[in-house]
C-alpha atoms as a PDB file:
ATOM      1  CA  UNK A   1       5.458  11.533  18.717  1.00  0.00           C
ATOM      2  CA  UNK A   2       7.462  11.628  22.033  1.00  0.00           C
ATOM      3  CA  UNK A   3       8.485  15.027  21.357  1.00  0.00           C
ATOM      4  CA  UNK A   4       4.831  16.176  20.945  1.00  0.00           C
ATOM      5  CA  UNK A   5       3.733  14.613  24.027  1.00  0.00           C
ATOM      6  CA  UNK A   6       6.578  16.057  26.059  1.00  0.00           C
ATOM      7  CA  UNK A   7       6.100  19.709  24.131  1.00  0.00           C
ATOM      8  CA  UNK A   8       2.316  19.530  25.184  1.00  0.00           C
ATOM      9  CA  UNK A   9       2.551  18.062  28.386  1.00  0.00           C
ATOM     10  CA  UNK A  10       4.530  21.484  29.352  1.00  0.00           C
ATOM     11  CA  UNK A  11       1.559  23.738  28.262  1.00  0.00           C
ATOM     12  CA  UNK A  12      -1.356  21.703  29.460  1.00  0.00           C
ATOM     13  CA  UNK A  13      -2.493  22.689  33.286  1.00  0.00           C
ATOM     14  CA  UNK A  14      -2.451  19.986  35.596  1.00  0.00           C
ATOM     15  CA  UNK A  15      -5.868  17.807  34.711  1.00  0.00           C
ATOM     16  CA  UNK A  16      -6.171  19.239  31.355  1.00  0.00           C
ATOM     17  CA  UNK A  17      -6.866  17.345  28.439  1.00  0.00           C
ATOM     18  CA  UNK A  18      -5.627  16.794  24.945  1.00  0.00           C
ATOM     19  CA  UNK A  19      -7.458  15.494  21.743  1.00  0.00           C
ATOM     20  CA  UNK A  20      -5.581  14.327  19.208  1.00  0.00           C
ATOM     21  CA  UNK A  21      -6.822  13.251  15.574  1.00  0.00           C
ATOM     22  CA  UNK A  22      -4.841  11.534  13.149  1.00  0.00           C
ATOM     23  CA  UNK A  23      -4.901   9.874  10.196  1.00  0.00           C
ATOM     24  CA  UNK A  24      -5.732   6.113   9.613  1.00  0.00           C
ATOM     25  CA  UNK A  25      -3.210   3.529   8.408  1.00  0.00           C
ATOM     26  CA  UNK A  26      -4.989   3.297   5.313  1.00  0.00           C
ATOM     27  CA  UNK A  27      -3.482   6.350   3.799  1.00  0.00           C
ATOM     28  CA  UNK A  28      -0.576   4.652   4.230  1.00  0.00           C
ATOM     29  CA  UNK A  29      -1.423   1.790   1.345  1.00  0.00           C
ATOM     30  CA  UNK A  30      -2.741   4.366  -0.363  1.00  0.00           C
ATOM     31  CA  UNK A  31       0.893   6.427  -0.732  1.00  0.00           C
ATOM     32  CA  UNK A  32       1.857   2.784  -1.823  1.00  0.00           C
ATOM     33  CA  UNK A  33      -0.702   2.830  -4.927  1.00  0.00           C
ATOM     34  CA  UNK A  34       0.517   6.483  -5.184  1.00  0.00           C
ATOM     35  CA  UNK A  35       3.927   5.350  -5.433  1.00  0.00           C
ATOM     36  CA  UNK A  36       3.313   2.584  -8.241  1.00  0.00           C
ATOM     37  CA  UNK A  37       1.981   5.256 -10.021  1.00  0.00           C
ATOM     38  CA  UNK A  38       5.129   7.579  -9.902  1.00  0.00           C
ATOM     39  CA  UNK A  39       6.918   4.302 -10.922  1.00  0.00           C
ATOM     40  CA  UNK A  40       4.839   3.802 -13.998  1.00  0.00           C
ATOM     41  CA  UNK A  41       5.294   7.058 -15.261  1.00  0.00           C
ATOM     42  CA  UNK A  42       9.156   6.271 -14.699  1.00  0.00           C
ATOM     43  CA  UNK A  43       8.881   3.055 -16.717  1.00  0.00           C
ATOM     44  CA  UNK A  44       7.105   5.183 -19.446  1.00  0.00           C
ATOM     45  CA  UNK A  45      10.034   7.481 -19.690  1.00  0.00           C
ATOM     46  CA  UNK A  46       7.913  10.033 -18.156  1.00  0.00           C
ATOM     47  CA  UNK A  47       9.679  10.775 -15.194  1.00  0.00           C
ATOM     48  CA  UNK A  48      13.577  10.095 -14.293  1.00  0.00           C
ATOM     49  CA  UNK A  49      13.121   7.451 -11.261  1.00  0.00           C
ATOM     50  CA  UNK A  50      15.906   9.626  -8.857  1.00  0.00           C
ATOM     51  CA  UNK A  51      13.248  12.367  -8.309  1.00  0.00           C
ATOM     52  CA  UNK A  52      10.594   9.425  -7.108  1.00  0.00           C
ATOM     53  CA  UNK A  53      13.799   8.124  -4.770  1.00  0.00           C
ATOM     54  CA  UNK A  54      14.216  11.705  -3.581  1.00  0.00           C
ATOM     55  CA  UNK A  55      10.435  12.675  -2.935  1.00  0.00           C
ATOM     56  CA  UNK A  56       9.889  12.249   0.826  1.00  0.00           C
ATOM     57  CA  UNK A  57       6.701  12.653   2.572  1.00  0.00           C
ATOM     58  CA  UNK A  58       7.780  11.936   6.293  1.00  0.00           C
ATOM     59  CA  UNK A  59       4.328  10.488   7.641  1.00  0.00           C
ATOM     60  CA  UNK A  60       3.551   8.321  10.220  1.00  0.00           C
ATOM     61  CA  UNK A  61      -0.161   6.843  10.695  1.00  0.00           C
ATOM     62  CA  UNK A  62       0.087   4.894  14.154  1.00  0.00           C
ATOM     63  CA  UNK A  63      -2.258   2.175  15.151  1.00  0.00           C
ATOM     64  CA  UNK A  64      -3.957   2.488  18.103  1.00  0.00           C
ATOM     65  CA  UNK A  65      -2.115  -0.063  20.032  1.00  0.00           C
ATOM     66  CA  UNK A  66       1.244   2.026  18.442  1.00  0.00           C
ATOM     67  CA  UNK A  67      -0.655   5.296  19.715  1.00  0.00           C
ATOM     68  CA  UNK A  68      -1.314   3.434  23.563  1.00  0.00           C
ATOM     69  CA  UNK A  69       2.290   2.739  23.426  1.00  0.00           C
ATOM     70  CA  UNK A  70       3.937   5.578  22.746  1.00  0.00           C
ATOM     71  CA  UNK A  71       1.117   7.858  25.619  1.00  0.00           C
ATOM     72  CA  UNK A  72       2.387   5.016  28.395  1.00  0.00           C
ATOM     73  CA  UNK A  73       6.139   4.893  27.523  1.00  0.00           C
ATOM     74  CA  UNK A  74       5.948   8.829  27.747  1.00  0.00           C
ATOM     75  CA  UNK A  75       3.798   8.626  31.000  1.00  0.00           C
ATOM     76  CA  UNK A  76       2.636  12.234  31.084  1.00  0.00           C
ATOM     77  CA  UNK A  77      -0.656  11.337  29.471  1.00  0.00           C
ATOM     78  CA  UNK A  78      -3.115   8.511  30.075  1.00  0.00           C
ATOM     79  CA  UNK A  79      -5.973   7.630  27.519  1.00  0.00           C
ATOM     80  CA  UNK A  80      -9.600   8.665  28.363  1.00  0.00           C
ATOM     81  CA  UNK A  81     -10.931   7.716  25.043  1.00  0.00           C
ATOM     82  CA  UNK A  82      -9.540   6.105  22.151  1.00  0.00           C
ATOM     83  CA  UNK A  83     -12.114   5.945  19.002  1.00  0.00           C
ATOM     84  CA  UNK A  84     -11.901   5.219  15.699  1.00  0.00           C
ATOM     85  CA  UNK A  85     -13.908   7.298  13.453  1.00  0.00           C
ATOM     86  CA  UNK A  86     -14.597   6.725   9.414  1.00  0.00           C
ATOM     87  CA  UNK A  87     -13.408   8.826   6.991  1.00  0.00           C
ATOM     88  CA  UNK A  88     -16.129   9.295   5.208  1.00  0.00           C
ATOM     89  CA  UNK A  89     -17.576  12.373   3.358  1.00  0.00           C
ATOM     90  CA  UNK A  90     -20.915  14.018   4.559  1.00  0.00           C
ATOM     91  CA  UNK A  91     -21.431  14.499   0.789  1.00  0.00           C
ATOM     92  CA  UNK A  92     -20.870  10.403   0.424  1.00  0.00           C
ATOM     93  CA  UNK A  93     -22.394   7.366   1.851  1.00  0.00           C
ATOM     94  CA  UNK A  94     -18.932   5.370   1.991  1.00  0.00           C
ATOM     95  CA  UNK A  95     -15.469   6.507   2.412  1.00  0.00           C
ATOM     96  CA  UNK A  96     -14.273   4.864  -1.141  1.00  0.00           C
ATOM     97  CA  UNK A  97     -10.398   4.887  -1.930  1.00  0.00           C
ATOM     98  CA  UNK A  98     -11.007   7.642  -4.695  1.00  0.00           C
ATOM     99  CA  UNK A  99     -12.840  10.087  -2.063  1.00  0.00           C
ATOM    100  CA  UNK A 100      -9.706   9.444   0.044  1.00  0.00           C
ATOM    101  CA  UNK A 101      -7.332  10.007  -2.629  1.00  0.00           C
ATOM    102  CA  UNK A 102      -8.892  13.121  -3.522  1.00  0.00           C
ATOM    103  CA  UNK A 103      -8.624  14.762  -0.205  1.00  0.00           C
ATOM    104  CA  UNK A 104      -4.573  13.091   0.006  1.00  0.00           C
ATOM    105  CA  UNK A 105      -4.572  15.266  -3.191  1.00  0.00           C
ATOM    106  CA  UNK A 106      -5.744  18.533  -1.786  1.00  0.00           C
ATOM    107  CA  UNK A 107      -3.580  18.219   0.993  1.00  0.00           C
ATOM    108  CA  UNK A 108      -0.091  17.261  -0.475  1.00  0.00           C
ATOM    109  CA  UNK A 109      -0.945  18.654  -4.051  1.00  0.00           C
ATOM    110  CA  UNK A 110       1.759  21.721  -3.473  1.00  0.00           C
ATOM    111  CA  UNK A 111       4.254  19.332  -2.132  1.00  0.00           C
ATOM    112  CA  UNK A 112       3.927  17.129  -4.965  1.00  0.00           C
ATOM    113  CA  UNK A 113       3.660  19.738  -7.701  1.00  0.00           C
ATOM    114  CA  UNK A 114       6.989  21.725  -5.758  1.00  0.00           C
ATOM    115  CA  UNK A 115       8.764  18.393  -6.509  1.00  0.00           C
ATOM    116  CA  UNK A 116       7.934  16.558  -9.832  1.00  0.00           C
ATOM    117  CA  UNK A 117       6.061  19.744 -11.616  1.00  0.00           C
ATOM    118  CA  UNK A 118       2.162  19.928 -12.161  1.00  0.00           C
ATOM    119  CA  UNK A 119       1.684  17.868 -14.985  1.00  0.00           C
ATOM    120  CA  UNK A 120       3.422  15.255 -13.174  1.00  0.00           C
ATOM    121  CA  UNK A 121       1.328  15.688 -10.231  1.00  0.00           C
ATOM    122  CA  UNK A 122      -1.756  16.342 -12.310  1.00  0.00           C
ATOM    123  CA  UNK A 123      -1.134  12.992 -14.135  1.00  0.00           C
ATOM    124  CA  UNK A 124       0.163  10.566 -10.811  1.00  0.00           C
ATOM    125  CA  UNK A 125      -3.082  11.373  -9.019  1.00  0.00           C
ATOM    126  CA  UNK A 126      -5.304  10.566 -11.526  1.00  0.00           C
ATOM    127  CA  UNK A 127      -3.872   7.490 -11.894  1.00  0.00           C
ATOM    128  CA  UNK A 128      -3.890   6.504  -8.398  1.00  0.00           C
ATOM    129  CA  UNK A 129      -7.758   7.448  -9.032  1.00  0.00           C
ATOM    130  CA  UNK A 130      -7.820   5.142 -11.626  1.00  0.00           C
ATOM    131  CA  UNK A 131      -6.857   2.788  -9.338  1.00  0.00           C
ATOM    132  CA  UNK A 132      -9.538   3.142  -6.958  1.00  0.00           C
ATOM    133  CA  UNK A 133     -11.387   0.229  -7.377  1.00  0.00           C
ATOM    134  CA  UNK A 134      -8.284  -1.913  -6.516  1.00  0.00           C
ATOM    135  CA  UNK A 135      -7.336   0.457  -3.756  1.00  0.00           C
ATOM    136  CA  UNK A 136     -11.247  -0.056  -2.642  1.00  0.00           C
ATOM    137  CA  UNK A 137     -10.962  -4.052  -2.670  1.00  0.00           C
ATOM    138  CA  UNK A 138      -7.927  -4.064  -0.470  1.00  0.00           C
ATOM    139  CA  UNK A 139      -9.155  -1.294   1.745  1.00  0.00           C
END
């Protein structure tokens, strides 16, 4: 993150501005309940476990207090406005965990499918789906 604050604090004219969105934490957990699922289709014989140990998604979802951090260590920036929005849907009345694992899916589907094959990938996120209402209680 310190690298994209210095990269952009080179390019922005003095008293510019920056907006940055990111992702919430919770897609975090929910690459957990992704990962159970690679590791049940492991203990099925499905899938050897090294290519789950080798699939890395290098993602970080900071907080805001991790995001305040990181802009004041830095010290090129300072925070207007720090919001939280909801991920929800304008098609949906409630972000649910299987809305938000169906848009994880359409963004890391290639990744996935590059690394474990598309019926693998195919058959991981529809489990994780299936796991939505457990996803949806801890979220």
């Amino acid at each position: 993150m310190e690298m994209l604050l210095n990269a952009r604090a080179e390019e922005i004219v003095e008293g510019g501005m920056m907006v940055l969105v990111t992702p919430f934490a919770s897609y975090t957990r929910l690459m957990n309940f992704f990962g159970s699922s690679l590791m049940d289709l492991v203990n099925e014989g499905k899938l050897d476990e090294s290519l789950v140990d080798s699939f890395n998604l290098p993602m970080y979802f900071p907080s805001p207090e991790d995001m305040t951090k990181v802009v004041e260590k830095n010290g090129c920036f300072s925070i207007e406005i720090m919001e939280l929005t909801y991920p929800k849907s304008k098609l949906v009345d409630e972000a649910d965990a299987k809305t938000l694992m169906i848009n994880l899916r359409a963004v890391l589907e290639e990744l996935i499918i590059n690394h474990f094959g598309s019926e693998i990938a195919k058959e991981a996120c529809a489990r994780t789906i299936l796991k939505s209402e457990e996803i949806s209680t801890w979220m």
